[in-house]
C-alpha atoms as a PDB file:
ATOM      1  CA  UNK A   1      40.897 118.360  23.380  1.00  0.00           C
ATOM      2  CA  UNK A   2      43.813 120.179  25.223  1.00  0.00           C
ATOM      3  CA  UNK A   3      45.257 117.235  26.306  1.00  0.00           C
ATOM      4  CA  UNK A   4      45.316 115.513  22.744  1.00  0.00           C
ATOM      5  CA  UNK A   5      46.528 118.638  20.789  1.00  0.00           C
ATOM      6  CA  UNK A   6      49.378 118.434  23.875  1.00  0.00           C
ATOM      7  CA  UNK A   7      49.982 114.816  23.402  1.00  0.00           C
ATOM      8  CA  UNK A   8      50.054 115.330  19.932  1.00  0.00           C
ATOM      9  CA  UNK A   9      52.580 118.236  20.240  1.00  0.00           C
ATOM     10  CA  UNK A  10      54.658 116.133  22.204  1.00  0.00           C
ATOM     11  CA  UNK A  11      55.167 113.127  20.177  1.00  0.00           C
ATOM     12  CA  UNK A  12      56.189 115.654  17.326  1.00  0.00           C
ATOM     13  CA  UNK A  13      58.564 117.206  18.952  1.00  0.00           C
ATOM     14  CA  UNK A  14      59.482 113.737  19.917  1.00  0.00           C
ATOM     15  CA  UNK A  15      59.515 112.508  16.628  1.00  0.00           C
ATOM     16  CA  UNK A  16      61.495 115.214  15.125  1.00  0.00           C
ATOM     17  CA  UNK A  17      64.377 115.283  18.147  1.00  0.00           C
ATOM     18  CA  UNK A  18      65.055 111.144  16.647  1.00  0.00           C
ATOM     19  CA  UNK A  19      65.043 112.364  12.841  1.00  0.00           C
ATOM     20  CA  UNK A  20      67.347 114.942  13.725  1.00  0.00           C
ATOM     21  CA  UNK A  21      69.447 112.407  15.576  1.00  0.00           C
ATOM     22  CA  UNK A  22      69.328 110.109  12.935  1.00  0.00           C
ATOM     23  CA  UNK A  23      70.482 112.713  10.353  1.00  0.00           C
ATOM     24  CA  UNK A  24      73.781 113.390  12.692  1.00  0.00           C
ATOM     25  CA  UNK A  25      74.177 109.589  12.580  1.00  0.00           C
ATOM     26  CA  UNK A  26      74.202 109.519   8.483  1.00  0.00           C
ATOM     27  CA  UNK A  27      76.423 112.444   7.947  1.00  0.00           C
ATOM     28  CA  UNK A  28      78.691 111.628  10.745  1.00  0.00           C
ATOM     29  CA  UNK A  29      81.081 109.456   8.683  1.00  0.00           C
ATOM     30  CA  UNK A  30      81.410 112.533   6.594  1.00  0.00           C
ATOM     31  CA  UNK A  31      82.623 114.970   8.945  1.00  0.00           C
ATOM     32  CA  UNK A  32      85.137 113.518  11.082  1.00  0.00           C
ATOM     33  CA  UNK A  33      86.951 116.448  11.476  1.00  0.00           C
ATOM     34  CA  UNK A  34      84.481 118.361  13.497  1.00  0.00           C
ATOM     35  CA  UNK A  35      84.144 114.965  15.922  1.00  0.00           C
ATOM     36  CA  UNK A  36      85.533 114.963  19.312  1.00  0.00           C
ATOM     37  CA  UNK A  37      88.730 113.518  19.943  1.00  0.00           C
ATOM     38  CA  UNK A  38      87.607 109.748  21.477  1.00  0.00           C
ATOM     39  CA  UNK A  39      85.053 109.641  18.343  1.00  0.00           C
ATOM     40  CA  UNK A  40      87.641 111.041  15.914  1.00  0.00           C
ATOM     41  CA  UNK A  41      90.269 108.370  17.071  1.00  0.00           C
ATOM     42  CA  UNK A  42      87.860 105.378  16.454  1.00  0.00           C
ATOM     43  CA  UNK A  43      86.963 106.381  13.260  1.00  0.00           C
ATOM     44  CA  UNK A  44      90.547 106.610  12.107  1.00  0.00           C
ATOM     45  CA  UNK A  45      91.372 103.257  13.488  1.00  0.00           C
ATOM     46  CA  UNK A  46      88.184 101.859  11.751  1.00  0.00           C
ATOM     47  CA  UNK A  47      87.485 103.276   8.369  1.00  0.00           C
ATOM     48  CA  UNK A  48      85.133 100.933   7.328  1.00  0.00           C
ATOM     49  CA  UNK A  49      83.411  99.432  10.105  1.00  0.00           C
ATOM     50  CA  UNK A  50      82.415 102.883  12.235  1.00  0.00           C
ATOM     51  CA  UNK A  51      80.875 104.433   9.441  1.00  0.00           C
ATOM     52  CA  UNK A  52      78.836 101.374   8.615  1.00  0.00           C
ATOM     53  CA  UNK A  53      77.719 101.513  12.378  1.00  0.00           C
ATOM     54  CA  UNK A  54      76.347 104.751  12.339  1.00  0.00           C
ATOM     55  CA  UNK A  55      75.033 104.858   9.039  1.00  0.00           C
ATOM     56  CA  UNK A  56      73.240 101.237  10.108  1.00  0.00           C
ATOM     57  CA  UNK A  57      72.649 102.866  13.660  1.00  0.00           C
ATOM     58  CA  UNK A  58      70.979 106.149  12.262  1.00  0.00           C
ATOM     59  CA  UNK A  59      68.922 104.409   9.772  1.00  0.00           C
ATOM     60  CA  UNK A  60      67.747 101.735  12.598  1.00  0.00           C
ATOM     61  CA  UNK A  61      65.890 104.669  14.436  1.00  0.00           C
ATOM     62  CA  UNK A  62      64.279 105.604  12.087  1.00  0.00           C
ATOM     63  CA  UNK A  63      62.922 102.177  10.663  1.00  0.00           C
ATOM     64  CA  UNK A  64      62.296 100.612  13.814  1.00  0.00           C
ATOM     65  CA  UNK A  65      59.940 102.927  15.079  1.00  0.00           C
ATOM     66  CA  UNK A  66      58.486 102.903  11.781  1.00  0.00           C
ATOM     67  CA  UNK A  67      57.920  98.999  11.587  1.00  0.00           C
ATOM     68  CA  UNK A  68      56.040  99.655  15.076  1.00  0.00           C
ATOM     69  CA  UNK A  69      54.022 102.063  13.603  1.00  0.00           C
ATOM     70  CA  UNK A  70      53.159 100.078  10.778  1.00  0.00           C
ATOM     71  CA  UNK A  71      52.023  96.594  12.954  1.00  0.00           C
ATOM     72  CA  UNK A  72      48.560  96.310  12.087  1.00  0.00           C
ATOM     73  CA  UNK A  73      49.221  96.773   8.024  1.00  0.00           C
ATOM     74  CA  UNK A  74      50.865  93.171   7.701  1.00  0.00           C
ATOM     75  CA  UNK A  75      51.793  93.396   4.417  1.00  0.00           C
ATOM     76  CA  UNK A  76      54.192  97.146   4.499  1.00  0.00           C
ATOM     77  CA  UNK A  77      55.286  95.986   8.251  1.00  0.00           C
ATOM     78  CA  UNK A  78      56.886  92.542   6.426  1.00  0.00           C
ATOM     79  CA  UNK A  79      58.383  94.656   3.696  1.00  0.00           C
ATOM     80  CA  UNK A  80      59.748  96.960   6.152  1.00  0.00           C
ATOM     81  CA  UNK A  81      61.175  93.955   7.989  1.00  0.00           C
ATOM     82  CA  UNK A  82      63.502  92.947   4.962  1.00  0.00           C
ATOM     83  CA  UNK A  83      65.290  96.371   5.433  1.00  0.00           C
ATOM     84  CA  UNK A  84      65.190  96.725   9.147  1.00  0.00           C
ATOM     85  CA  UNK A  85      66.162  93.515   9.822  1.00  0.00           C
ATOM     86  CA  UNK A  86      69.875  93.674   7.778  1.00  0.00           C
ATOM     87  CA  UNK A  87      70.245  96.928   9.104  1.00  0.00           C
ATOM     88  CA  UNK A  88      69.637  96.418  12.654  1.00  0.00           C
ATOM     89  CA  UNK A  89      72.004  93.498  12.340  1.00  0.00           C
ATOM     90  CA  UNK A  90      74.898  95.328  10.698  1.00  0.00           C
ATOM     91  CA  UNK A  91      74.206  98.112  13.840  1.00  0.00           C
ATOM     92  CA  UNK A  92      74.354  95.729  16.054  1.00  0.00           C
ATOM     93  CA  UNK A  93      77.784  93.780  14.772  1.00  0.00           C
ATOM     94  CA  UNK A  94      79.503  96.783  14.308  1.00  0.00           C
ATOM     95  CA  UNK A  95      78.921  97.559  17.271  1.00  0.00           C
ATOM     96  CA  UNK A  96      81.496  95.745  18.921  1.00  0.00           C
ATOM     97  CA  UNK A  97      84.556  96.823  17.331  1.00  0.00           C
ATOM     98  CA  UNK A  98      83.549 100.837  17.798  1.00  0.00           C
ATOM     99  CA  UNK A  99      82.759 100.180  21.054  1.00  0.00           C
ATOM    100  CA  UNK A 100      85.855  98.304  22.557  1.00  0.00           C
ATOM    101  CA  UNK A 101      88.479  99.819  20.083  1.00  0.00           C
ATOM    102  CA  UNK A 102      89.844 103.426  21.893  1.00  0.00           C
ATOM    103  CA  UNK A 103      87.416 103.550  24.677  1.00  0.00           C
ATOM    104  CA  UNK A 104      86.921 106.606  26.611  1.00  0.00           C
ATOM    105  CA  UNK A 105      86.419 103.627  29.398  1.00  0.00           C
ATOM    106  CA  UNK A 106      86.316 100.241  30.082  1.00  0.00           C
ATOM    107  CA  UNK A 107      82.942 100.756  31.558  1.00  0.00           C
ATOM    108  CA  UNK A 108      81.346 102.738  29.054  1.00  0.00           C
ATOM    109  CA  UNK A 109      82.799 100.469  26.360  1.00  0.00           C
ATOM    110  CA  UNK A 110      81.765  97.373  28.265  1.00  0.00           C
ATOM    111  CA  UNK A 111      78.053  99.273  28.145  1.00  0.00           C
ATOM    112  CA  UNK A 112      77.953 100.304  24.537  1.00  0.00           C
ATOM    113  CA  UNK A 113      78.999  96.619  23.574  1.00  0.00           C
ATOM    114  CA  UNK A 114      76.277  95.166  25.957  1.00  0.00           C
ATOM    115  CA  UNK A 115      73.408  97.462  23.720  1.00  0.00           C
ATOM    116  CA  UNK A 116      74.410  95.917  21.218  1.00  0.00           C
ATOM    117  CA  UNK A 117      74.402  92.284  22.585  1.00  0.00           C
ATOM    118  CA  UNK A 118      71.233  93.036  23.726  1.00  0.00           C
ATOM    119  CA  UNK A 119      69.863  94.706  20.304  1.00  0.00           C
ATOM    120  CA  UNK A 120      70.500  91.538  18.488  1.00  0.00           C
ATOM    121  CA  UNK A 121      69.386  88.965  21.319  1.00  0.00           C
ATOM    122  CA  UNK A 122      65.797  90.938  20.940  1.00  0.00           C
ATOM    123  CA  UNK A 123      66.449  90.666  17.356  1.00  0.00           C
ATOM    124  CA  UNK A 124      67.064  87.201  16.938  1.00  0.00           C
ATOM    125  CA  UNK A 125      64.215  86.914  19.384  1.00  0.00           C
ATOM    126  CA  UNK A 126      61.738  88.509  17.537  1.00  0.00           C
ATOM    127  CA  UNK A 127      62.623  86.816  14.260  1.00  0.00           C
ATOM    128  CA  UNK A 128      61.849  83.365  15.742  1.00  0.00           C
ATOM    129  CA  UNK A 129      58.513  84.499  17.818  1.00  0.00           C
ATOM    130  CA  UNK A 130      57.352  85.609  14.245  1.00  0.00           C
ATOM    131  CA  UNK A 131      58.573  82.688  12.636  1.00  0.00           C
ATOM    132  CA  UNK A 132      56.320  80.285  14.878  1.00  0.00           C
ATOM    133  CA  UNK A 133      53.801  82.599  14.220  1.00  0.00           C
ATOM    134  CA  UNK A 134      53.541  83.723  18.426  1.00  0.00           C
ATOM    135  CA  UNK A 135      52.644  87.599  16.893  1.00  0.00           C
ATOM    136  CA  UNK A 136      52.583  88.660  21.432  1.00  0.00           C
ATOM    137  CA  UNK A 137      55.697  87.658  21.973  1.00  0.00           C
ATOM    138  CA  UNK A 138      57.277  88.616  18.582  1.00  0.00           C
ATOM    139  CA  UNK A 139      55.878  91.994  19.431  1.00  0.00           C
ATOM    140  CA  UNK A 140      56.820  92.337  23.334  1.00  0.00           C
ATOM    141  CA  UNK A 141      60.926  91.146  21.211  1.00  0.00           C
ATOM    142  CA  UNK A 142      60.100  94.380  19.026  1.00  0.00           C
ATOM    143  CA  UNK A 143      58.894  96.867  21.820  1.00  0.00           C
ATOM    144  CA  UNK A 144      62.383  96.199  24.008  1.00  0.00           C
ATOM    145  CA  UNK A 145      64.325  96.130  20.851  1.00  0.00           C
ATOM    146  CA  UNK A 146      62.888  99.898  20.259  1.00  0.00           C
ATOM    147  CA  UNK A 147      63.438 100.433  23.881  1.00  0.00           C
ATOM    148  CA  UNK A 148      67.077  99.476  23.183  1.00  0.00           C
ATOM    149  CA  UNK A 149      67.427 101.909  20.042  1.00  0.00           C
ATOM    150  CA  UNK A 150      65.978 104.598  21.749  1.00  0.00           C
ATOM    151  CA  UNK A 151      69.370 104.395  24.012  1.00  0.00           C
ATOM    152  CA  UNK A 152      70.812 106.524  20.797  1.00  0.00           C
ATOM    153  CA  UNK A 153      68.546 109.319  21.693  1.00  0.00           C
ATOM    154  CA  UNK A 154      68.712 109.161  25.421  1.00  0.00           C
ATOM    155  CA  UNK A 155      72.355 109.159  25.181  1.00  0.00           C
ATOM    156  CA  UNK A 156      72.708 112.633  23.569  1.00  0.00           C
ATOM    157  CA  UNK A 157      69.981 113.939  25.436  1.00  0.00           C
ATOM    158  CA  UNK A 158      72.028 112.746  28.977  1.00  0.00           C
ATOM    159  CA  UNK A 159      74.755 114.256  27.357  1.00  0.00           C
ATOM    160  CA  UNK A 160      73.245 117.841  26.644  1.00  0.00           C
ATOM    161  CA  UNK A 161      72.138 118.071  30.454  1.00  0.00           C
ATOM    162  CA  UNK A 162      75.425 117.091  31.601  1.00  0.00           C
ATOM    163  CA  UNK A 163      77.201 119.915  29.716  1.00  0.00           C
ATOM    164  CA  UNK A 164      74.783 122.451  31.357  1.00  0.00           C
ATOM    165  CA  UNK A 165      74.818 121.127  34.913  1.00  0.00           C
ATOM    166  CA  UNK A 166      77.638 118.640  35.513  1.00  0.00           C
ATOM    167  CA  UNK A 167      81.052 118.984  36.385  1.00  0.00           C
ATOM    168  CA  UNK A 168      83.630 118.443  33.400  1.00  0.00           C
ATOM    169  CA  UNK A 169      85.646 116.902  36.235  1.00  0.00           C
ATOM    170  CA  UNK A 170      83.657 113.903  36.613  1.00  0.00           C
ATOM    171  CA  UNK A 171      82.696 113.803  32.961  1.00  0.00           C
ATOM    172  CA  UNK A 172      84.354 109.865  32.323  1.00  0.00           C
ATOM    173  CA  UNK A 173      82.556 108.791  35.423  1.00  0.00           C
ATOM    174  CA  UNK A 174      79.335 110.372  33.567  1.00  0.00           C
ATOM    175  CA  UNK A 175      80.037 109.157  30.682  1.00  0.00           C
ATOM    176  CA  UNK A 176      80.645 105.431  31.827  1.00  0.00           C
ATOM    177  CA  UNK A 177      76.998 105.997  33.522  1.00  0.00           C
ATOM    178  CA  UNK A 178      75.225 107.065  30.706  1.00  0.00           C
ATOM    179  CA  UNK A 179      76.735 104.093  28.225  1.00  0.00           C
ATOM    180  CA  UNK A 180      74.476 101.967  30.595  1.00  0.00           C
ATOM    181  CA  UNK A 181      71.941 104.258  31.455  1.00  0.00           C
ATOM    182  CA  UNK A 182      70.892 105.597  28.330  1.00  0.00           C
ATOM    183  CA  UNK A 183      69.765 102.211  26.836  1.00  0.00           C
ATOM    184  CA  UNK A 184      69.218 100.377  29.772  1.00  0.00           C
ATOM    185  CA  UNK A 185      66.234 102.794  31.732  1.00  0.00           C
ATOM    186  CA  UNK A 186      64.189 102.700  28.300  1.00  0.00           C
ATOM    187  CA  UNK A 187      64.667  98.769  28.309  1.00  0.00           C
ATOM    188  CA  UNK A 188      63.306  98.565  32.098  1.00  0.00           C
ATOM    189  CA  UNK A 189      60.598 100.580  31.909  1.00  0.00           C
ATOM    190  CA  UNK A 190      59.090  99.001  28.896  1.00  0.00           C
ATOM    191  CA  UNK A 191      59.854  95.616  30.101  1.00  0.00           C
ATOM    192  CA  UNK A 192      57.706  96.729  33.437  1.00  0.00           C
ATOM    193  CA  UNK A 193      54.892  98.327  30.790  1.00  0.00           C
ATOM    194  CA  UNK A 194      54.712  94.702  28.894  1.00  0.00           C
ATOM    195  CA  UNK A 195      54.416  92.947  32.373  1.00  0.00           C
ATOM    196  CA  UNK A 196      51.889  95.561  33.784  1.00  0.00           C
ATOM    197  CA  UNK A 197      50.089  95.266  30.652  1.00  0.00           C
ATOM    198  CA  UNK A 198      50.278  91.722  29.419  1.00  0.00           C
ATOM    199  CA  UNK A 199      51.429  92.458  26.910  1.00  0.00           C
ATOM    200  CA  UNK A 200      54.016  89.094  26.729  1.00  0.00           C
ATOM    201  CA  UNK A 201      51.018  87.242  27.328  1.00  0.00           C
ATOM    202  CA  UNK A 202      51.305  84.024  24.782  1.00  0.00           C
ATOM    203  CA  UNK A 203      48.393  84.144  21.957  1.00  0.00           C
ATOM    204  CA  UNK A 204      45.264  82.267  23.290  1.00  0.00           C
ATOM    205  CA  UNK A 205      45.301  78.846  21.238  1.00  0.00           C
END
């Protein structure tokens, strides 16, 4: 019982640390002024295309977790799909341009472009698993492509523990670390849970 109510407890606090991030992502395009300088710059130099990104970005962690969530009820999780689908896509386009225009780095821009290369190879993936009806593999597709958003969240949190215990001299170095890390630790470990698991086992015929 202890260990449930904990569990439980921990996947709310959880669950409310990505609607909070998600919220930052949606008014973000709003308040540029209070953004840091690197952020500030790119979303002067694109007006329309950053605040599509994290607009599309912020809503994506939100409804991709939520299309997990929802697996088993076929009928909302397709529904869901129409929205998640566009906006995932439009995340993961704009991602590009805010990533490689004004870098802080050509390391950390080179990272924050391969998420998003990534994001819509598992995309694309997933769409044609479903398609031909292979509902394993489709599903492995959605559980790195949730992997991949969670790199939003991991990012800030990275960030958060570097400003209490890192050195603001080495903070591009960090920062070119964590445009990889962030996104690509979640997308290991749950492609070693899916192997451990069997979980990209093909559907018995």
């Amino acid at each position: 019982m202890a260990r449930r109510a904990a569990l439980l407890v921990l996947l709310s606090a959880i669950g409310l640390f990505v609607i909070q991030t998600a919220w930052k992502a949606l008014r973000a395009p709003w308040q540029i002024d209070d953004f840091p300088e690197a952020l500030y710059i790119k979303a002067e130099l694109l007006p329309w295309t950053f605040p599509a990104h994290m607009i599309a970005g912020g809503l994506a962690l939100v409804l991709v977790p939520a299309m997990i969530l929802l697996s088993r009820e076929r009928r909302w999780h397709r529904r869901l799909a129409w929205i998640t689908v566009p906006v995932v896509a439009v995340a993961g386009i704009t991602a590009f341009p805010v990533a490689l225009v004004a870098p802080v780095t050509a390391v950390s821009a080179w990272g924050f472009a391969a998420q998003g290369g990534v994001w819509l190879a598992l995309l694309a993936a997933g769409i044609w698993h479903v398609r031909g009806n292979r509902l394993a593999p489709h599903r492995a597709a959605m559980l790195l492509l949730a992997a991949v958003t969670s790199g939003a969240v991991f990012f800030r949190i990275f960030l958060a523990l570097f400003a209490l215990h890192g050195d603001p001299r080495h903070y591009q170095a960090f920062y070119a670390a964590n445009a990889w890390a962030a996104w690509g630790l979640p997308l290991i470990a749950m492609a070693i849970f899916l192997k451990r698991t069997g979980a990209k086992r093909p559907d018995p015929q």
